[in-house]
C-alpha atoms as a PDB file:
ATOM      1  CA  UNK A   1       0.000   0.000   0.000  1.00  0.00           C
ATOM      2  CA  UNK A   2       1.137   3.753  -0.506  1.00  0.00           C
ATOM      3  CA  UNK A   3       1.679   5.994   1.943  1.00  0.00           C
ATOM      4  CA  UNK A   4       0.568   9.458   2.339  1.00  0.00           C
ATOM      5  CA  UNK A   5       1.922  12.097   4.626  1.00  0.00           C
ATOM      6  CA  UNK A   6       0.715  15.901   5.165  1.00  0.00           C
ATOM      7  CA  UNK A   7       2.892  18.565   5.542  1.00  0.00           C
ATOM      8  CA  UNK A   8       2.860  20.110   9.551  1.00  0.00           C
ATOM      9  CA  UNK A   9       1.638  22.974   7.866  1.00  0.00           C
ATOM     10  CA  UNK A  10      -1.685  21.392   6.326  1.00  0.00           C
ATOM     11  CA  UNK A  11      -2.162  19.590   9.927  1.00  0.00           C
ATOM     12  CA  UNK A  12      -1.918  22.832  11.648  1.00  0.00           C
ATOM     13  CA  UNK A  13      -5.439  23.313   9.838  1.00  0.00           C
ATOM     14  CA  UNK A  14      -7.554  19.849   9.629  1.00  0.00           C
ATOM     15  CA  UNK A  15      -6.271  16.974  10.985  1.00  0.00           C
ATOM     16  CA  UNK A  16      -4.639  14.764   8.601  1.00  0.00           C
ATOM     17  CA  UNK A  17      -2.184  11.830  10.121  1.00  0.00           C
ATOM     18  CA  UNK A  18       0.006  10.078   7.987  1.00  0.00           C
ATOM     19  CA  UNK A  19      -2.002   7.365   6.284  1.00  0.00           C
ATOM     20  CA  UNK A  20      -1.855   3.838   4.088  1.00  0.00           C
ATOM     21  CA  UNK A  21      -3.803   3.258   0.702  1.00  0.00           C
ATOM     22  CA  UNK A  22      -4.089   0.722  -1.886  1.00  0.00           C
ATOM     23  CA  UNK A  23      -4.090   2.046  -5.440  1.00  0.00           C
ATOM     24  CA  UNK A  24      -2.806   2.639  -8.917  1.00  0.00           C
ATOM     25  CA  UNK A  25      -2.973   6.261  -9.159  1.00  0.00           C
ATOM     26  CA  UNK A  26      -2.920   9.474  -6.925  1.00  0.00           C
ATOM     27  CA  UNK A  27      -6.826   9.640  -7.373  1.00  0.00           C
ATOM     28  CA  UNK A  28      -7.625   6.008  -6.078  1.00  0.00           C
ATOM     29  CA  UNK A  29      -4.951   5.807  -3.307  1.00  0.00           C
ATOM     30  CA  UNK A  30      -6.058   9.458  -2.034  1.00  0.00           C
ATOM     31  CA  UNK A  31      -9.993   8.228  -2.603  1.00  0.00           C
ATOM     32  CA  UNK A  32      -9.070   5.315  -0.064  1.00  0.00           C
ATOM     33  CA  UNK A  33      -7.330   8.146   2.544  1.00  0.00           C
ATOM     34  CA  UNK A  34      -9.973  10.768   2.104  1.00  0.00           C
ATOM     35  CA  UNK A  35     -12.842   7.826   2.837  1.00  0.00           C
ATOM     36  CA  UNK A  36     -12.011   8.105   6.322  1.00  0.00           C
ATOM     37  CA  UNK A  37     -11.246  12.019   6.496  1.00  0.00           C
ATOM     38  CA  UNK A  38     -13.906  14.153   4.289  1.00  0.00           C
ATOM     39  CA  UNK A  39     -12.539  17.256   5.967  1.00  0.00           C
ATOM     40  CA  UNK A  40      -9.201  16.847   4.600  1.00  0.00           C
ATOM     41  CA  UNK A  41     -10.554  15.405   1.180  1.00  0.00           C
ATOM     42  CA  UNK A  42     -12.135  19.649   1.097  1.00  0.00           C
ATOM     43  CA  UNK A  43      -9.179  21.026   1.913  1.00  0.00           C
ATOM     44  CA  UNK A  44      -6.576  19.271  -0.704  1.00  0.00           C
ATOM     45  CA  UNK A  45      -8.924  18.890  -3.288  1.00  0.00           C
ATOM     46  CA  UNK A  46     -11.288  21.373  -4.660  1.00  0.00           C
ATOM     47  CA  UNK A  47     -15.117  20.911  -5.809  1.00  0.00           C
ATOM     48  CA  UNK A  48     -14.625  19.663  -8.629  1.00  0.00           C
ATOM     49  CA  UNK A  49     -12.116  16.943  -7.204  1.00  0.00           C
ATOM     50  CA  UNK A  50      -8.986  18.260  -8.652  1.00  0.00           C
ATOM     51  CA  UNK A  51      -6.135  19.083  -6.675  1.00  0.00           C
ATOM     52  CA  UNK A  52      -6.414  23.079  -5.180  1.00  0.00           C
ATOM     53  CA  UNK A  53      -4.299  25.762  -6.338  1.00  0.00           C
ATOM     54  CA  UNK A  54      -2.376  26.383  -3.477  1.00  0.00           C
ATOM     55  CA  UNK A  55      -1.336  22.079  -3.011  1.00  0.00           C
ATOM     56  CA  UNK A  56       1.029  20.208  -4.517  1.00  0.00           C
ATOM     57  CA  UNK A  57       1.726  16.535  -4.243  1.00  0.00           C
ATOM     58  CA  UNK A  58       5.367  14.729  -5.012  1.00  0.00           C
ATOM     59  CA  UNK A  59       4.891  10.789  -5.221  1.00  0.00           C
ATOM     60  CA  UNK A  60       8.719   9.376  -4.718  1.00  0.00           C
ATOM     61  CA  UNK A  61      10.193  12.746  -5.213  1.00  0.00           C
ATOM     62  CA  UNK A  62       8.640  13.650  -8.486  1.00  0.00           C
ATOM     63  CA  UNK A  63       5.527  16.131  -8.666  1.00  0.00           C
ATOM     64  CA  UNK A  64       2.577  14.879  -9.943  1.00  0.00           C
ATOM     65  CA  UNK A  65       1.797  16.191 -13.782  1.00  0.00           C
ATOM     66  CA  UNK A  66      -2.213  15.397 -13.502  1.00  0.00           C
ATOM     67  CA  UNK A  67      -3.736  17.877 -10.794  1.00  0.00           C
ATOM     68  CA  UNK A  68      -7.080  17.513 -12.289  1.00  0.00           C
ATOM     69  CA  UNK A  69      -7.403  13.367 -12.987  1.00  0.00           C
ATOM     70  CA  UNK A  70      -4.807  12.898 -10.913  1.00  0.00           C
ATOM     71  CA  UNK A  71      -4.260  10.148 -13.040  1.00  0.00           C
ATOM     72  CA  UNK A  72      -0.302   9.827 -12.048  1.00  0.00           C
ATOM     73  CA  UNK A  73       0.857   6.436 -11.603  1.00  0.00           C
ATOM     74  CA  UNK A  74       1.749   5.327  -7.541  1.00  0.00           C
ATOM     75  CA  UNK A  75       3.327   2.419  -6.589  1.00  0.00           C
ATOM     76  CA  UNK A  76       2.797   0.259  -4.247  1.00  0.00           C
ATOM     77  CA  UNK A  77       5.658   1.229  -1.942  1.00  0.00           C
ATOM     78  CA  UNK A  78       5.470   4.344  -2.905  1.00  0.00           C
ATOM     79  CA  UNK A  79       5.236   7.720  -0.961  1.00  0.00           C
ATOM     80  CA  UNK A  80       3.095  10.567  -1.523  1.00  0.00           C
ATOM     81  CA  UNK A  81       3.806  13.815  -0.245  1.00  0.00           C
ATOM     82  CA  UNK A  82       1.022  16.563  -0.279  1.00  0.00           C
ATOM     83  CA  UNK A  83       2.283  19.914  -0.025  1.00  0.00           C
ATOM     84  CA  UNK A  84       0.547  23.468   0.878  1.00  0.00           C
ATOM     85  CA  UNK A  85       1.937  26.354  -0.955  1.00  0.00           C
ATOM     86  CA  UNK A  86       3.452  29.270   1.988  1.00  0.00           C
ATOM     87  CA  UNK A  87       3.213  32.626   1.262  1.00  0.00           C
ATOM     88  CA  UNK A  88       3.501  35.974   2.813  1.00  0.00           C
ATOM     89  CA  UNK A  89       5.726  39.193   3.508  1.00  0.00           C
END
């Protein structure tokens, strides 16, 4: 199974502990994560079900291409990162 781990920064705003999923892609590993946790399923992915603006994901070091399908492939030791975007002055 993959695993998924939040940034502190994206925990310090829903509560989102580091997880295990089976799947082929972003979308169905995240789907299996998100079951469980509908408030951090809002605030990674936007209505539509595509990733938000201001998130990124890396799965083994590489960021994903698809933030709409999510349709990247994920293996099944890999690791998914999911990354919020800081900004500020």
């Amino acid at each position: 199974m993959a695993r998924v781990v939040f940034t502190p920064n994206i925990q310090r705003h829903v509560a989102c502990p580091e997880a295990e999923a089976p799947g082929n892609t972003v979308r169905e590993v995240l789907n299996g994560v998100f079951a469980g946790n509908p408030r951090a399923a809002a605030y990674v992915l936007d209505d539509q079900s595509a990733l938000r603006k201001h998130m990124t994901i890396f799965v083994d070091g590489h960021m994903i291409r698809d933030r709409s399908g999510l349709t990247d492939p994920v293996g099944p030791a890999s690791t998914i990162y999911i990354y919020q975007a800081l900004s500020g002055g």
